[in-house]
N, C-alpha and C. Protein backbone atom coordinates (compact mmCIF):
# COMPACT_ATOMS: atom_id res chain seq x y z
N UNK A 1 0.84 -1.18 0.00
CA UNK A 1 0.00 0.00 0.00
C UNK A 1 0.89 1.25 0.00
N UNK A 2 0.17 2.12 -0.55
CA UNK A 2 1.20 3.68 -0.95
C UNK A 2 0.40 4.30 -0.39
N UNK A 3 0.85 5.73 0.36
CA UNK A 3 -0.18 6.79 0.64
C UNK A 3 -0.24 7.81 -0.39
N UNK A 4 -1.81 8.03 -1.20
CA UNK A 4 -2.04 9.02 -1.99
C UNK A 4 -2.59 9.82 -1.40
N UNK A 5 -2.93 10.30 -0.26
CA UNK A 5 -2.84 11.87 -0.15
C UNK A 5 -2.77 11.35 1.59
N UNK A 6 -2.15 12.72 2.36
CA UNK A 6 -2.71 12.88 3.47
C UNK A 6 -3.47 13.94 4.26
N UNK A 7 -4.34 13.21 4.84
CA UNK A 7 -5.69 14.44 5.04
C UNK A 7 -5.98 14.93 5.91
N UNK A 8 -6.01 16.33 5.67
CA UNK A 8 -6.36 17.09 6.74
C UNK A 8 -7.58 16.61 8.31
N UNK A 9 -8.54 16.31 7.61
CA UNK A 9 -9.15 15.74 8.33
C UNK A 9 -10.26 14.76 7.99
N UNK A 10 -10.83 14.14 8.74
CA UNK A 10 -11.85 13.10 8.50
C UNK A 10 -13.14 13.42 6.93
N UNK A 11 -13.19 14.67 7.02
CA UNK A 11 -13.80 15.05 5.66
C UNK A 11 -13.20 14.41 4.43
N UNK A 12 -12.06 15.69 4.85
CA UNK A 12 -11.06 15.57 3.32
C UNK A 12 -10.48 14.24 3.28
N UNK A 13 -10.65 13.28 4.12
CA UNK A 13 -10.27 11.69 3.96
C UNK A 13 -11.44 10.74 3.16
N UNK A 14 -12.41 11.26 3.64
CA UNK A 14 -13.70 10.69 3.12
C UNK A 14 -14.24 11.19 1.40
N UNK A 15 -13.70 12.18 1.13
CA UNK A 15 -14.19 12.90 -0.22
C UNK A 15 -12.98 12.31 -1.01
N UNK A 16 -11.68 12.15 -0.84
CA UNK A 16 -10.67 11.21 -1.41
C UNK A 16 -11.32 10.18 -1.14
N UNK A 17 -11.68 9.19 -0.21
CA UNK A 17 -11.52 8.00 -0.53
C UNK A 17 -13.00 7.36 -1.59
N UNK A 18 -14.04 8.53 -1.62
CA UNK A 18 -15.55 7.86 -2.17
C UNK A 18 -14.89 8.38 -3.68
N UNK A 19 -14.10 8.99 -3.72
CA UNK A 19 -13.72 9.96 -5.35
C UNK A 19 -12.77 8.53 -6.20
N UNK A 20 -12.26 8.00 -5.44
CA UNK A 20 -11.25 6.72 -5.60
C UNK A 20 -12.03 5.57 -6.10
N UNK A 21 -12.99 5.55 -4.82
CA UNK A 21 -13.93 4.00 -4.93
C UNK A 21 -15.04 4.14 -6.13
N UNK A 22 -15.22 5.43 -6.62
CA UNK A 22 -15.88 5.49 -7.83
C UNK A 22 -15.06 5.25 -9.20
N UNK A 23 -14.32 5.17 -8.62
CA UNK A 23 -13.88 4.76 -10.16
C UNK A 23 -13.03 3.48 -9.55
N UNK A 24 -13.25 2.64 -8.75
CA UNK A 24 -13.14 1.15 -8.63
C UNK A 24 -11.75 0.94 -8.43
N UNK A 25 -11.43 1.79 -7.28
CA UNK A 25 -9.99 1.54 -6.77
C UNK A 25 -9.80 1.62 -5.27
N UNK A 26 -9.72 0.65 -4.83
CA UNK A 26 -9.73 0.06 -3.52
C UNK A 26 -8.68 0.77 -2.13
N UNK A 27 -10.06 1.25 -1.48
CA UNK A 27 -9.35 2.50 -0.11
C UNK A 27 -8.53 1.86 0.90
N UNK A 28 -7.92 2.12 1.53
CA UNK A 28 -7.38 2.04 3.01
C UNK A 28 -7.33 3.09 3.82
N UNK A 29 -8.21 4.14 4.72
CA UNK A 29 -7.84 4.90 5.58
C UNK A 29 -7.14 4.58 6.61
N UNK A 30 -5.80 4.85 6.77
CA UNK A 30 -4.75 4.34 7.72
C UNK A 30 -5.01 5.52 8.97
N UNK A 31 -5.25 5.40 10.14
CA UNK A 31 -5.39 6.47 11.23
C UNK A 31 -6.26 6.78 11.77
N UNK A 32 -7.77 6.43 10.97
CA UNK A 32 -8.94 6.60 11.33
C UNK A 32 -9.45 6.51 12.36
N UNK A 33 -8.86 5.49 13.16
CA UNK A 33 -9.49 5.05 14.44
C UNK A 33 -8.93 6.04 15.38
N UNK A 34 -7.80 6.74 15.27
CA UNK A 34 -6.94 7.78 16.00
C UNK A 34 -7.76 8.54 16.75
N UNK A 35 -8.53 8.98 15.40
CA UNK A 35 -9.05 10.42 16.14
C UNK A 35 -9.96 10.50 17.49
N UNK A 36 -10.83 9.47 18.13
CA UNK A 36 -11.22 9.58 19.09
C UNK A 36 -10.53 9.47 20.03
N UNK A 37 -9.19 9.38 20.06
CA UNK A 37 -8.15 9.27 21.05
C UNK A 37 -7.47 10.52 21.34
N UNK A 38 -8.03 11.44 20.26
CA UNK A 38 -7.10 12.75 20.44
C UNK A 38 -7.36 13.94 21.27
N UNK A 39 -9.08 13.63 21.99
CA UNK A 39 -9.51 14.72 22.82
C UNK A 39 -9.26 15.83 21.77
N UNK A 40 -9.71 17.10 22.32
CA UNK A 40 -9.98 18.58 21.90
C UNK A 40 -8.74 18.98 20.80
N UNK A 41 -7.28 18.70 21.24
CA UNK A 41 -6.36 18.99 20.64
C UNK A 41 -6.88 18.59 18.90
N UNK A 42 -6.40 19.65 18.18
CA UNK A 42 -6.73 19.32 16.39
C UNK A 42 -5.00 18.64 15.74
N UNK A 43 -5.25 17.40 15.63
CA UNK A 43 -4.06 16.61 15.15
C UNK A 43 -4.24 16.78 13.38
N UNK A 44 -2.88 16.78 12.87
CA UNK A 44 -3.08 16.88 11.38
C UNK A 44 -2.15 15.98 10.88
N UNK A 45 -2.60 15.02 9.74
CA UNK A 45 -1.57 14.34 9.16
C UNK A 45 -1.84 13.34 9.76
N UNK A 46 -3.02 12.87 10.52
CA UNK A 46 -3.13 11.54 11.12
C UNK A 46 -3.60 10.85 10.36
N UNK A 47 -4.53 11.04 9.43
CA UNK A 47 -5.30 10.13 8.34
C UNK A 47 -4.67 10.00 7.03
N UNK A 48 -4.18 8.84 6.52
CA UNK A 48 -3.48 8.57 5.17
C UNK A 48 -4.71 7.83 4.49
N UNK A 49 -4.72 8.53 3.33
CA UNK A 49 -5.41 7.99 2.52
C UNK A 49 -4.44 7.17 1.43
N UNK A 50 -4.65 5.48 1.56
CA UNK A 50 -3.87 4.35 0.89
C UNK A 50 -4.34 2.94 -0.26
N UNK A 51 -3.36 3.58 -0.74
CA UNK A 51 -4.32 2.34 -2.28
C UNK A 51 -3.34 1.39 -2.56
N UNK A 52 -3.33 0.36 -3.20
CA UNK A 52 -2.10 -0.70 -3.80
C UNK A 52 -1.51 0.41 -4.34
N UNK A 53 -0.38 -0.96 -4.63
CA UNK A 53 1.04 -0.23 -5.18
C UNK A 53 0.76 -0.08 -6.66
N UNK A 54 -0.31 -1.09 -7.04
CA UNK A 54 -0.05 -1.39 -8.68
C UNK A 54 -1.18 0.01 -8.96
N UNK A 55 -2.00 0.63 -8.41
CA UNK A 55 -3.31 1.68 -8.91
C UNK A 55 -2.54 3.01 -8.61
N UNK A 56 -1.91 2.63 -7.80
CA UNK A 56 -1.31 4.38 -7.21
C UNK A 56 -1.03 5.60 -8.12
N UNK A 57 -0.37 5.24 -9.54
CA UNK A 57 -0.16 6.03 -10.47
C UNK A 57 -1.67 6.52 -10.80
N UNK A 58 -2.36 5.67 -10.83
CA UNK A 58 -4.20 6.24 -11.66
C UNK A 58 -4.45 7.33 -10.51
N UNK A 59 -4.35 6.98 -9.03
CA UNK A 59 -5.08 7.41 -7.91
C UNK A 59 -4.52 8.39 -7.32
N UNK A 60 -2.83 9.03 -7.91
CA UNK A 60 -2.36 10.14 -7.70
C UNK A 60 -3.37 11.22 -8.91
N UNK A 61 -3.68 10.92 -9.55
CA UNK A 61 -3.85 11.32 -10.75
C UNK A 61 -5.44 12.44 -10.37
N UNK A 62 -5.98 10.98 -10.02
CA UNK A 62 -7.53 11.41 -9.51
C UNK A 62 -7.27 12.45 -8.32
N UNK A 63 -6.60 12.20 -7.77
CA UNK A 63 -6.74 13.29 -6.12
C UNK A 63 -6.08 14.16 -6.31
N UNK A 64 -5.34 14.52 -7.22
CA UNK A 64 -4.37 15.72 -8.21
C UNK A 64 -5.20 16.81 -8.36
N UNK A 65 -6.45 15.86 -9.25
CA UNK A 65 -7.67 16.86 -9.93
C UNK A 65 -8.75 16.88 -8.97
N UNK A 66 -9.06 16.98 -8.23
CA UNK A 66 -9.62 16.85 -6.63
C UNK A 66 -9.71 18.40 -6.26
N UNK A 67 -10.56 19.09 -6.20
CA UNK A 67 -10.54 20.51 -5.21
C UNK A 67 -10.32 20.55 -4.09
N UNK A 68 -9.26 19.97 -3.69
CA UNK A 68 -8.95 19.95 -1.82
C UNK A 68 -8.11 20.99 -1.95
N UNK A 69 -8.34 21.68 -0.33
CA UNK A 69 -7.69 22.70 -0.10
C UNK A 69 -7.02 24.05 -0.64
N UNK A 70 -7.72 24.13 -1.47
CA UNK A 70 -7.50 25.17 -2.77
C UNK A 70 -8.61 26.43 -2.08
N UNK A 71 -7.52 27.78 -2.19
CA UNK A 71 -8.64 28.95 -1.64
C UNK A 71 -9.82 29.62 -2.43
N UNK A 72 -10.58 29.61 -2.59
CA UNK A 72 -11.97 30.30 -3.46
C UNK A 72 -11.01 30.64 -4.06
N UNK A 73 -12.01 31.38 -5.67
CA UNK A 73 -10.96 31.90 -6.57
C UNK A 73 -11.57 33.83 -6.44
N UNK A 74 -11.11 34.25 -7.00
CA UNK A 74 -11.09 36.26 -6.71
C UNK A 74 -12.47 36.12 -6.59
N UNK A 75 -13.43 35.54 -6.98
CA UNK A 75 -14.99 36.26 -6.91
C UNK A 75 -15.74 35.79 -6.06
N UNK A 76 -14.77 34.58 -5.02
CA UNK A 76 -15.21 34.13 -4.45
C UNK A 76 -16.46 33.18 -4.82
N UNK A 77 -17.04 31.95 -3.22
CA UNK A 77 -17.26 30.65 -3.90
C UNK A 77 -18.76 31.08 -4.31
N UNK A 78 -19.44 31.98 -4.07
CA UNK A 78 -20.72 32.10 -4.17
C UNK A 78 -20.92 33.16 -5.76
N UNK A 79 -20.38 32.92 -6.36
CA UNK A 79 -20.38 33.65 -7.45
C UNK A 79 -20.12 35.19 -7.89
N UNK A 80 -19.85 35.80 -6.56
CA UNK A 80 -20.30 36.70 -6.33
C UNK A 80 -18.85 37.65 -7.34
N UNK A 81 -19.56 39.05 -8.10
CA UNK A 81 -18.24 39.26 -8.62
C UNK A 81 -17.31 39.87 -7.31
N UNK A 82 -16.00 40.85 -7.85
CA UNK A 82 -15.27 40.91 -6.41
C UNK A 82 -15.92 42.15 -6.13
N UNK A 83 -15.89 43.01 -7.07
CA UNK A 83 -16.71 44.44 -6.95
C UNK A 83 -17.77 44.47 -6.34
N UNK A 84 -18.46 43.93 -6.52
CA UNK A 84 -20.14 43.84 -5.13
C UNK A 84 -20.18 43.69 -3.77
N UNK A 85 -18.53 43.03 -3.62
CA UNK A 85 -18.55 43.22 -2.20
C UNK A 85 -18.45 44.52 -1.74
N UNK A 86 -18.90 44.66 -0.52
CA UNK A 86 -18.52 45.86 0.27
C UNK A 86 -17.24 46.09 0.50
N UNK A 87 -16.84 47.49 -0.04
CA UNK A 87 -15.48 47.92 0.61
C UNK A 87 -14.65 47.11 1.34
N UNK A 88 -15.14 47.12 2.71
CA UNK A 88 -14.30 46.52 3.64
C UNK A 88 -14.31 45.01 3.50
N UNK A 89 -15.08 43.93 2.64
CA UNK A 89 -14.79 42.70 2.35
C UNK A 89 -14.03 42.81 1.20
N UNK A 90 -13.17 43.07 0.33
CA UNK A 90 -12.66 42.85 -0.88
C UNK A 90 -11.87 41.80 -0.51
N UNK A 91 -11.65 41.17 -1.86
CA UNK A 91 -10.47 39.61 -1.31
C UNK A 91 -9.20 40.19 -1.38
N UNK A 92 -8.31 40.08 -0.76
CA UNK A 92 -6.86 40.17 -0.65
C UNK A 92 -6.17 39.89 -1.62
């Protein structure tokens, strides 16, 4: 098993691994069980998302093209253009 991505958190582990299993490539979340052990503290890098050795090339591929962690783009996610915001919201 190879790790193709590691995830921020239990979300972003779960949206990799159903994005994988749709196209018929077999998950391993390595860490999963962790997190109820971690109390309040926010741990990162505990969940590996893991596929065989022989798919890994397809399954880098898929989670490549994946919208994880990527910031809105200038007009932000709601369509909104940037100009309509109010003054004091403009994006940076």
């Amino acid at each position: 098993m190879k790790v193709v991505y590691e995830a921020a958190n239990l979300i972003d582990a779960h949206l990799v691994r159903h994005a994988l299993e749709a196209e018929e490539i077999p998950v391993f979340l390595k860490g999963e069980a962790l997190l109820g052990g971690m109390g309040e503290l926010p741990l990162f890098g505990t969940i590996l998302v893991c596929v065989p050795d022989v798919v890994w090339p397809e399954a880098s591929e898929i989670v490549a093209a994946l919208p994880l962690n990527h910031p809105p783009d200038e007009a932000g996610e709601a369509g909104e253009e940037a100009s309509d915001l109010p003054p004091g919201l403009l994006p940076a």
